[in-house]
PDB file of N, CA and C in Angstrom:
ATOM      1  N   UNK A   1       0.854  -1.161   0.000  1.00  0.00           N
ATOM      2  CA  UNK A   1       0.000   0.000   0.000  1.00  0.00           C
ATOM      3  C   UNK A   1       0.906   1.232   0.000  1.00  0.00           C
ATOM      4  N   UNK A   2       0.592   2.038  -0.875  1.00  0.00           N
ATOM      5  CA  UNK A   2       1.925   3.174  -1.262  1.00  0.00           C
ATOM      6  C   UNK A   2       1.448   4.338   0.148  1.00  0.00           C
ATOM      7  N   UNK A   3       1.418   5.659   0.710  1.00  0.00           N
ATOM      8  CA  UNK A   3       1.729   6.270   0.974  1.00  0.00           C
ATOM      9  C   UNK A   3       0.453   7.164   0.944  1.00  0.00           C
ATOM     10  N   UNK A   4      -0.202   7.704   0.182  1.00  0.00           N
ATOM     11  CA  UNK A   4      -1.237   7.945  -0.736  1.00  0.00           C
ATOM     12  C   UNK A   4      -2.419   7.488   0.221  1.00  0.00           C
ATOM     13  N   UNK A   5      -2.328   5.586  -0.687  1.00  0.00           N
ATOM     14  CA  UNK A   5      -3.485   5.010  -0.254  1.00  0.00           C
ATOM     15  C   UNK A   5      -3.541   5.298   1.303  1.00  0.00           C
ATOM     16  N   UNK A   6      -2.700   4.993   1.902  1.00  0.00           N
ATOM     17  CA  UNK A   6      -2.713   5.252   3.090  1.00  0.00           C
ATOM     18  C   UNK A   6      -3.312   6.330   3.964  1.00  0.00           C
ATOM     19  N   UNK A   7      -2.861   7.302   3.770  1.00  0.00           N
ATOM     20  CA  UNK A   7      -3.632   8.425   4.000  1.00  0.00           C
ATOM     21  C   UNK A   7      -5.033   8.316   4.159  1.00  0.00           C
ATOM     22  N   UNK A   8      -5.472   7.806   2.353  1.00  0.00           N
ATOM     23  CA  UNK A   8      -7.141   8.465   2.066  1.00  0.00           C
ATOM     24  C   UNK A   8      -7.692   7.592   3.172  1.00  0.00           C
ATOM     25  N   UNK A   9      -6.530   5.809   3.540  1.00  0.00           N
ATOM     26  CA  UNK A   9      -7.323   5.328   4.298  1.00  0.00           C
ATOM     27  C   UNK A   9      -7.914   5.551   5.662  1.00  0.00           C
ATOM     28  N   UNK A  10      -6.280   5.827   6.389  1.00  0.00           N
ATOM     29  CA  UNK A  10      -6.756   6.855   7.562  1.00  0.00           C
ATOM     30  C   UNK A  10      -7.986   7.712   7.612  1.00  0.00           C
ATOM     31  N   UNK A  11      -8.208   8.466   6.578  1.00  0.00           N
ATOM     32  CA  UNK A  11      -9.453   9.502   6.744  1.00  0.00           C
ATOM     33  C   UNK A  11     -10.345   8.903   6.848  1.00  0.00           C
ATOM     34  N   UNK A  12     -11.087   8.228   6.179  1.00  0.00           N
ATOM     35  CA  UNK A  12     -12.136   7.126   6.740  1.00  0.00           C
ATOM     36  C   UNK A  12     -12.308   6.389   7.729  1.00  0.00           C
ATOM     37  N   UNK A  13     -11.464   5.840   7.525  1.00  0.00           N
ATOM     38  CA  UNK A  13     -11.572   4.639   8.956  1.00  0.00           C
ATOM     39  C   UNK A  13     -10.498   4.714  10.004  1.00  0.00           C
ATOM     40  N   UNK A  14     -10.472   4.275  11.326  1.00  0.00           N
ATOM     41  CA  UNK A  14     -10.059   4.425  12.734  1.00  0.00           C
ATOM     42  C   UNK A  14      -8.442   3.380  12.351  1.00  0.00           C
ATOM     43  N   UNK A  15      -7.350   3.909  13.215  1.00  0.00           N
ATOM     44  CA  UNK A  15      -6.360   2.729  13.155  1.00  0.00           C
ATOM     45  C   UNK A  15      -7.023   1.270  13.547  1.00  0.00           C
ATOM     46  N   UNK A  16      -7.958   1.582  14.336  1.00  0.00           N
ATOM     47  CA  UNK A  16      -8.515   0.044  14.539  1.00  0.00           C
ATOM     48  C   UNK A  16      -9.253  -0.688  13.379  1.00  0.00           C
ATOM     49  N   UNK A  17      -9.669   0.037  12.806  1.00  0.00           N
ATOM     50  CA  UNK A  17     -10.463  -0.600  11.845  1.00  0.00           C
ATOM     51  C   UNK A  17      -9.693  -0.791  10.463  1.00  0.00           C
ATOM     52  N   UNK A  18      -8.221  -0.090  10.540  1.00  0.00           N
ATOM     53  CA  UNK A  18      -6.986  -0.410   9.536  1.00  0.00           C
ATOM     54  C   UNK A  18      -6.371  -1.454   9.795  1.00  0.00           C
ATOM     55  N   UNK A  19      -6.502  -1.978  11.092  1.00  0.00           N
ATOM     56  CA  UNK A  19      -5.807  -2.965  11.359  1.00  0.00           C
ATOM     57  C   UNK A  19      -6.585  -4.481  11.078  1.00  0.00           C
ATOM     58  N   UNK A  20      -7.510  -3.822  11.556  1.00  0.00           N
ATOM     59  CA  UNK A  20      -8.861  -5.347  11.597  1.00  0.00           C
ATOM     60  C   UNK A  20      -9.073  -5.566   9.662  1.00  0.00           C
ATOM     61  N   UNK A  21      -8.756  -4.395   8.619  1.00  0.00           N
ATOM     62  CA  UNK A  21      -8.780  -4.850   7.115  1.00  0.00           C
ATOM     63  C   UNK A  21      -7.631  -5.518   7.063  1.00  0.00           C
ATOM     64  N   UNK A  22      -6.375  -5.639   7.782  1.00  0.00           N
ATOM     65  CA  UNK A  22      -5.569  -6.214   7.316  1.00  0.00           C
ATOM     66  C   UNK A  22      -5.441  -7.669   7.957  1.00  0.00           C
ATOM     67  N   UNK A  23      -6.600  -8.137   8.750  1.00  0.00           N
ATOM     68  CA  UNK A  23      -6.547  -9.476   9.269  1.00  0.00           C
ATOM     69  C   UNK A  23      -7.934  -9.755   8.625  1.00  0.00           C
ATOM     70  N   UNK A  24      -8.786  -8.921   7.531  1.00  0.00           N
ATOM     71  CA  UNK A  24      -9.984  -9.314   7.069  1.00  0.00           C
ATOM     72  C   UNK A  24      -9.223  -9.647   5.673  1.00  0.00           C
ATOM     73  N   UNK A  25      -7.993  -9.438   4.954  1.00  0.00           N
ATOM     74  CA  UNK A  25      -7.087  -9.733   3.863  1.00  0.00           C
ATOM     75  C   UNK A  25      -6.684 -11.173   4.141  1.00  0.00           C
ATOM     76  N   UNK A  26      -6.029 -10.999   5.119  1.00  0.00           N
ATOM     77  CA  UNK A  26      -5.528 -12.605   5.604  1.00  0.00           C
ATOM     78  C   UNK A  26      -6.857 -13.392   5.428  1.00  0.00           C
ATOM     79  N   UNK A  27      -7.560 -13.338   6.154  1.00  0.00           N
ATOM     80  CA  UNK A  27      -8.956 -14.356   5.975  1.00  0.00           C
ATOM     81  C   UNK A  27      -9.766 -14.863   4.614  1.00  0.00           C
ATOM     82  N   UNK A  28      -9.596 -13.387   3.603  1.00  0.00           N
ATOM     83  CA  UNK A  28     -10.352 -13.289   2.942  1.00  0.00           C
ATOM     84  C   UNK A  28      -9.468 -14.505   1.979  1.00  0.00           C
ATOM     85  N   UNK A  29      -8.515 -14.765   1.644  1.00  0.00           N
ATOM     86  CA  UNK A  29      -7.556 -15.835   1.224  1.00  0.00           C
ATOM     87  C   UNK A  29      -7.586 -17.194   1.774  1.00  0.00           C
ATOM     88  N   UNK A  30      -8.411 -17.149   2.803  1.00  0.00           N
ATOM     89  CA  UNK A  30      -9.135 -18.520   3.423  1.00  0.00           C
ATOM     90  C   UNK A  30     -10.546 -18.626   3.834  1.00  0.00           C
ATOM     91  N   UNK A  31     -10.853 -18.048   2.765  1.00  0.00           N
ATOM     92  CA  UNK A  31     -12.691 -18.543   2.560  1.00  0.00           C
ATOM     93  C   UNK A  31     -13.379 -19.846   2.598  1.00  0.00           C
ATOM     94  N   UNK A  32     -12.486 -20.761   1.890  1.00  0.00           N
ATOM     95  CA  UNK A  32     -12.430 -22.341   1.598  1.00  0.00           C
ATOM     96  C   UNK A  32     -12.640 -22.422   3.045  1.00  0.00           C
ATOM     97  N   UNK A  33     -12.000 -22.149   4.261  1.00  0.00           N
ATOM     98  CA  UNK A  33     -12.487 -22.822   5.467  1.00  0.00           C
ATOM     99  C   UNK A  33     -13.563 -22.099   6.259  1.00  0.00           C
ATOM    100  N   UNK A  34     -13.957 -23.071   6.950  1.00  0.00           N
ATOM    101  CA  UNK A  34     -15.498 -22.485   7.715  1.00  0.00           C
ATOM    102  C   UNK A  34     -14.766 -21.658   8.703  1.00  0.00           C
ATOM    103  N   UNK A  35     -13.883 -21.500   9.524  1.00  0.00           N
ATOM    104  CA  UNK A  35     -13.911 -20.783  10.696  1.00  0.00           C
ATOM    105  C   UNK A  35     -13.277 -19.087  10.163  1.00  0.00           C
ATOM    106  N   UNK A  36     -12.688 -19.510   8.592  1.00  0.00           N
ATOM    107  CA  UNK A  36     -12.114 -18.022   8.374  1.00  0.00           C
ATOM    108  C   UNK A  36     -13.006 -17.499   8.079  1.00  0.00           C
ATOM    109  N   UNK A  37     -14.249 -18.042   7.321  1.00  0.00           N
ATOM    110  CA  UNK A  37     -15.522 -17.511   6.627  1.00  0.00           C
ATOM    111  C   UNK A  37     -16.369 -16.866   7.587  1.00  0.00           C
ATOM    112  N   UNK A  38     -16.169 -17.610   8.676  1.00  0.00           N
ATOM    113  CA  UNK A  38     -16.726 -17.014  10.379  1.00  0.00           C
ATOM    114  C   UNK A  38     -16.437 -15.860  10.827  1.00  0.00           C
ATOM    115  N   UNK A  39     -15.473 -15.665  10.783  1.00  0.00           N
ATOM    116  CA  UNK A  39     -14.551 -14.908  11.634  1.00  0.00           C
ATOM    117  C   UNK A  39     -14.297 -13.814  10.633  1.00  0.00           C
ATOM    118  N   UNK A  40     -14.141 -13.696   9.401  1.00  0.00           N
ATOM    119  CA  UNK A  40     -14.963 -13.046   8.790  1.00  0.00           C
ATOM    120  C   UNK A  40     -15.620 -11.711   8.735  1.00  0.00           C
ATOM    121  N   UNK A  41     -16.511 -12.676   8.553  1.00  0.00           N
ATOM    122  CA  UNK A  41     -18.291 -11.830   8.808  1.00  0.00           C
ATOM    123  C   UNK A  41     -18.130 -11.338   9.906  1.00  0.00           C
ATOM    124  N   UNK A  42     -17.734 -12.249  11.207  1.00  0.00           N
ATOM    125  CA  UNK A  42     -17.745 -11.671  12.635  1.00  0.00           C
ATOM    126  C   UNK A  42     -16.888 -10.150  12.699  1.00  0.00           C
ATOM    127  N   UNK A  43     -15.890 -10.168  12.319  1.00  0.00           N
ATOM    128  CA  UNK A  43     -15.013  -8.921  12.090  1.00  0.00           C
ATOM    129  C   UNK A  43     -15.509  -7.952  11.396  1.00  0.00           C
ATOM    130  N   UNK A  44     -16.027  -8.061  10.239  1.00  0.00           N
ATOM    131  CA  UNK A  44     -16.897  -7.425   9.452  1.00  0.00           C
ATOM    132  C   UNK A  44     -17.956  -6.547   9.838  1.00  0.00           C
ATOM    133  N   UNK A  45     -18.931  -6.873   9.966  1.00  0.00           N
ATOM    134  CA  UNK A  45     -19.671  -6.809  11.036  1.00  0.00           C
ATOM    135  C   UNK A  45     -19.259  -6.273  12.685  1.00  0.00           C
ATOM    136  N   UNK A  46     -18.569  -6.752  13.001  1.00  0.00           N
ATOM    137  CA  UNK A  46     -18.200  -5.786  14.494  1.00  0.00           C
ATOM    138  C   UNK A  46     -17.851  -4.427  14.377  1.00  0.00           C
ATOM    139  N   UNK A  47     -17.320  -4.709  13.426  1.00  0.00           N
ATOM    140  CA  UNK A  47     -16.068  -3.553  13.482  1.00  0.00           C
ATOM    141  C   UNK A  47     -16.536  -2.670  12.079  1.00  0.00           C
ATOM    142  N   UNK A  48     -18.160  -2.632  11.752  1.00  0.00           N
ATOM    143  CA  UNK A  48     -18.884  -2.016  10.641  1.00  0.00           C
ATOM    144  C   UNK A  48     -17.852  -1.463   9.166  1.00  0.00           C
ATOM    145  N   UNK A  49     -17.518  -2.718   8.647  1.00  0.00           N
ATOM    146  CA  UNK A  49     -17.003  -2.706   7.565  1.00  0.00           C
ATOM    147  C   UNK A  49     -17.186  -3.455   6.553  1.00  0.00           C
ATOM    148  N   UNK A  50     -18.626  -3.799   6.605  1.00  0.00           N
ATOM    149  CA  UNK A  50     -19.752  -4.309   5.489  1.00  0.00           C
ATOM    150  C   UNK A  50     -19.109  -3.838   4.264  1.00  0.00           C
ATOM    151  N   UNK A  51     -20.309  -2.494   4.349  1.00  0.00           N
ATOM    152  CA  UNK A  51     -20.320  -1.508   3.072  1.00  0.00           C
ATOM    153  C   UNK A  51     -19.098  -1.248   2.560  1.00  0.00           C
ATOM    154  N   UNK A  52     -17.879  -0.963   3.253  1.00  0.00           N
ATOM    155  CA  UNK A  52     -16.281  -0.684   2.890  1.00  0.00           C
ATOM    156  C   UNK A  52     -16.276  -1.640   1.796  1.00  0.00           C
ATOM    157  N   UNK A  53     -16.414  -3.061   2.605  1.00  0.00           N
ATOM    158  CA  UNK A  53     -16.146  -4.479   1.577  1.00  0.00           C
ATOM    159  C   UNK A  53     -16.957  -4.479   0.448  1.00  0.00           C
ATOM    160  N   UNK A  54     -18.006  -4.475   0.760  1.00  0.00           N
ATOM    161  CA  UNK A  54     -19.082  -4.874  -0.641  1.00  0.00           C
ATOM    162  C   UNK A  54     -19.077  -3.734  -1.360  1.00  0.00           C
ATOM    163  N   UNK A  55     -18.776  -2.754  -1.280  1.00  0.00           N
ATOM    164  CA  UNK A  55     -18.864  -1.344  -2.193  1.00  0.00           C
ATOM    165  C   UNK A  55     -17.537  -1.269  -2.683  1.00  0.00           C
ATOM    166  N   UNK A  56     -16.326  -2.072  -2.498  1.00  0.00           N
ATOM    167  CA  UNK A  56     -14.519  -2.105  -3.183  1.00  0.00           C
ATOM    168  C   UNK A  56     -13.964  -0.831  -2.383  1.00  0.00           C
ATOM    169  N   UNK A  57     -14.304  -0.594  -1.224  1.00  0.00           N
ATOM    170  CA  UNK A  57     -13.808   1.126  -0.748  1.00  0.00           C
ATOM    171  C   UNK A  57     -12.342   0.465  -0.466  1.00  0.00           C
ATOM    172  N   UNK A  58     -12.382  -0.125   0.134  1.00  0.00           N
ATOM    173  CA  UNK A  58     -10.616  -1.036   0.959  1.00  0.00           C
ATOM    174  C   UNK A  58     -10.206  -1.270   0.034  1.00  0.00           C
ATOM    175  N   UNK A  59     -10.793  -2.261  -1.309  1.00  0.00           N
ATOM    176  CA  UNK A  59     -10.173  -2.348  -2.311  1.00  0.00           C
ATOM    177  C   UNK A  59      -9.354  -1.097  -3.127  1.00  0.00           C
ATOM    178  N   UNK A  60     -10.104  -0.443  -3.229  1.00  0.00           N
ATOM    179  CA  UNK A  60      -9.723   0.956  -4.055  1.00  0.00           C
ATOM    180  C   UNK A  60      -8.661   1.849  -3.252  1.00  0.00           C
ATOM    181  N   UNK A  61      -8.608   1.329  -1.383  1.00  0.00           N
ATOM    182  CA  UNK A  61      -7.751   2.050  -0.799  1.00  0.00           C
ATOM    183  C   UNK A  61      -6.735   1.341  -0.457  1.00  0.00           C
ATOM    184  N   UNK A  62      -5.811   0.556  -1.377  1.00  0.00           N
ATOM    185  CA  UNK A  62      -4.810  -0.213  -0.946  1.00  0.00           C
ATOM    186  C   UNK A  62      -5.096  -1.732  -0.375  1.00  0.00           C
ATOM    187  N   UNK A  63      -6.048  -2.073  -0.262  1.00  0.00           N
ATOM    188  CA  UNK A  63      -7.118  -3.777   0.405  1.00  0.00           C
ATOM    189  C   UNK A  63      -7.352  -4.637  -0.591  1.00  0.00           C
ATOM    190  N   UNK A  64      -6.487  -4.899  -1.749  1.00  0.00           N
ATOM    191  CA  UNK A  64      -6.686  -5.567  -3.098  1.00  0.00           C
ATOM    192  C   UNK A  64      -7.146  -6.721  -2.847  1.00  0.00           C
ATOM    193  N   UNK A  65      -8.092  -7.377  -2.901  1.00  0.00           N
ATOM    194  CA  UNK A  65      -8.483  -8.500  -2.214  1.00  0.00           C
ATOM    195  C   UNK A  65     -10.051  -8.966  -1.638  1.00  0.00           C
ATOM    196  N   UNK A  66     -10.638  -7.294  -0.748  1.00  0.00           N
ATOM    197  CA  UNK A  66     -11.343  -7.297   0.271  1.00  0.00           C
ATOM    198  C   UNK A  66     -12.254  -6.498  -0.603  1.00  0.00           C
ATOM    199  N   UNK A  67     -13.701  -7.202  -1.139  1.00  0.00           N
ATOM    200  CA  UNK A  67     -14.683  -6.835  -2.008  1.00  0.00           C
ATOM    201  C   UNK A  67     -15.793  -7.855  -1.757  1.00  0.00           C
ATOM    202  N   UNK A  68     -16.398  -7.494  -2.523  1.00  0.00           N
ATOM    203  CA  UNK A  68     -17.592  -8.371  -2.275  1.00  0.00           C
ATOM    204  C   UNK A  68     -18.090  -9.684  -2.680  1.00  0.00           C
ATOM    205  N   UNK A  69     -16.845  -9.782  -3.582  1.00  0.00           N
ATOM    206  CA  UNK A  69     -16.585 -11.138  -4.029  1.00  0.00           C
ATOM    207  C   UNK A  69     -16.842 -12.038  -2.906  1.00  0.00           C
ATOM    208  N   UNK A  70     -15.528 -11.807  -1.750  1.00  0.00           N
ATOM    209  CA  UNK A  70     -15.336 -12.337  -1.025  1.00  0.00           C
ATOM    210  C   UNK A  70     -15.980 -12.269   0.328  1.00  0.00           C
ATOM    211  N   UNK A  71     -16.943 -11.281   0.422  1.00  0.00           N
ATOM    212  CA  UNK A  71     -17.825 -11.453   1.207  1.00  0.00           C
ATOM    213  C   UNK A  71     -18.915 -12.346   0.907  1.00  0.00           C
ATOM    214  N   UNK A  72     -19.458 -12.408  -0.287  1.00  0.00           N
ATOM    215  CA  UNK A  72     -20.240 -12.722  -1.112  1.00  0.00           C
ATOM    216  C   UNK A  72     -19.889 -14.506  -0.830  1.00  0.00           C
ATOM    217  N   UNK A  73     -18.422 -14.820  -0.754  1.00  0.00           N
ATOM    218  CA  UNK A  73     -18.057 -16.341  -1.327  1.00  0.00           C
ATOM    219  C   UNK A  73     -18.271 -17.158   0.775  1.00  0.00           C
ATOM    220  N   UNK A  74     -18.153 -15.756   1.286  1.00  0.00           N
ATOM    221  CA  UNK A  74     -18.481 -16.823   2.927  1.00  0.00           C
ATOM    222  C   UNK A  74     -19.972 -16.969   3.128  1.00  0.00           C
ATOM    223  N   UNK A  75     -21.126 -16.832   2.008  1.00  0.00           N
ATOM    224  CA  UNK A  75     -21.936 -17.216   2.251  1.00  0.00           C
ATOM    225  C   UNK A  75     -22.586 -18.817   1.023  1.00  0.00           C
ATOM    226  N   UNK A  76     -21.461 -18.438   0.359  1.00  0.00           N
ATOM    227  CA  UNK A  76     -21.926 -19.437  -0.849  1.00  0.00           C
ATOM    228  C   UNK A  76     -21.255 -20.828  -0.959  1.00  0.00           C
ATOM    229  N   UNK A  77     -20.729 -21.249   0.221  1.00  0.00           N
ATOM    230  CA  UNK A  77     -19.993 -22.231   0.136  1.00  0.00           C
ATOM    231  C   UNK A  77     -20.749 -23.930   0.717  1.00  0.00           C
ATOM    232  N   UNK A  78     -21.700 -23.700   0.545  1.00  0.00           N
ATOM    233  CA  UNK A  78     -22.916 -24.569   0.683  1.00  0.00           C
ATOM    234  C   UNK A  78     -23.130 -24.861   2.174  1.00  0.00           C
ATOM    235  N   UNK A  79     -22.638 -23.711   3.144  1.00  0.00           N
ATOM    236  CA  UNK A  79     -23.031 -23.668   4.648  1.00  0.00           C
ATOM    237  C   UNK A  79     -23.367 -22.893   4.824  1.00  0.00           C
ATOM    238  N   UNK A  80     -24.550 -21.400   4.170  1.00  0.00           N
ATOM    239  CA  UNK A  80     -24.646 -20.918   4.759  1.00  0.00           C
ATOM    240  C   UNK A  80     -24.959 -20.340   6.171  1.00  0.00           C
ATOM    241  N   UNK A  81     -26.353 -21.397   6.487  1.00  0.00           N
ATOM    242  CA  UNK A  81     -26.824 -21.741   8.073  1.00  0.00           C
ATOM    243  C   UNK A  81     -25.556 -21.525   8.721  1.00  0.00           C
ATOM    244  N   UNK A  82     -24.815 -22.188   8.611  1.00  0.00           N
ATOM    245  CA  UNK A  82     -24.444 -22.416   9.899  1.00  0.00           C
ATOM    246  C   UNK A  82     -23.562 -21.521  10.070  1.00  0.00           C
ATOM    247  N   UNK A  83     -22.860 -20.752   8.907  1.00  0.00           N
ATOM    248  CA  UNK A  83     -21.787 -19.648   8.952  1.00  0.00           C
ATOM    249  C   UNK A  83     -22.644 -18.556   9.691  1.00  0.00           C
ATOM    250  N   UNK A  84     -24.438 -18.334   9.217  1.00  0.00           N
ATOM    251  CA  UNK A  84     -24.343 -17.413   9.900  1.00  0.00           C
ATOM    252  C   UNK A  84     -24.882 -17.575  11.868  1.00  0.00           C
ATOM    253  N   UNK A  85     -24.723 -18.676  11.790  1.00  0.00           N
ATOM    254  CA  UNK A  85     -25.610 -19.394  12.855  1.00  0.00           C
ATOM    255  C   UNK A  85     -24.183 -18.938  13.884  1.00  0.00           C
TER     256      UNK A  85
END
């Protein structure tokens, strides 16, 4: 993430919530398993960074990765129940 991105990201969102995209990157690269797909959403969701994801905002701010694809893929992996259970 150059310098730039960085910044615009700061302005939006909290160091906490810069930190929690960069363990929602890690995860998002382990969708295939149920507890990353969990944990996830759970992060997602806690830490109100839905819309960021599904709208490409992280993406577009240095988060190449973190879209809605991949929000999209922790519900389609033929568990949903229970991911959101």
């Amino acid at each position: 993430m150059n310098r730039q991105a960085k910044q615009q990201l700061m302005k939006r969102f909290t160091s906490g919530q810069v930190e929690i995209c960069k363990k929602l990157l890690k995860l998002s690269r382990q969708v295939h398993k149920f507890n990353a797909r969990v944990e996830f959403l759970v992060l997602t969701f806690k830490h109100d960074l839905a819309d960021a994801v599904v709208r490409y905002e992280l993406w577009d701010n240095g988060f190449e990765g973190l879209g809605e694809r991949q929000f999209d893929n922790c519900f389609e992996m033929g568990d949903p129940a229970e991911v959101i259970a």
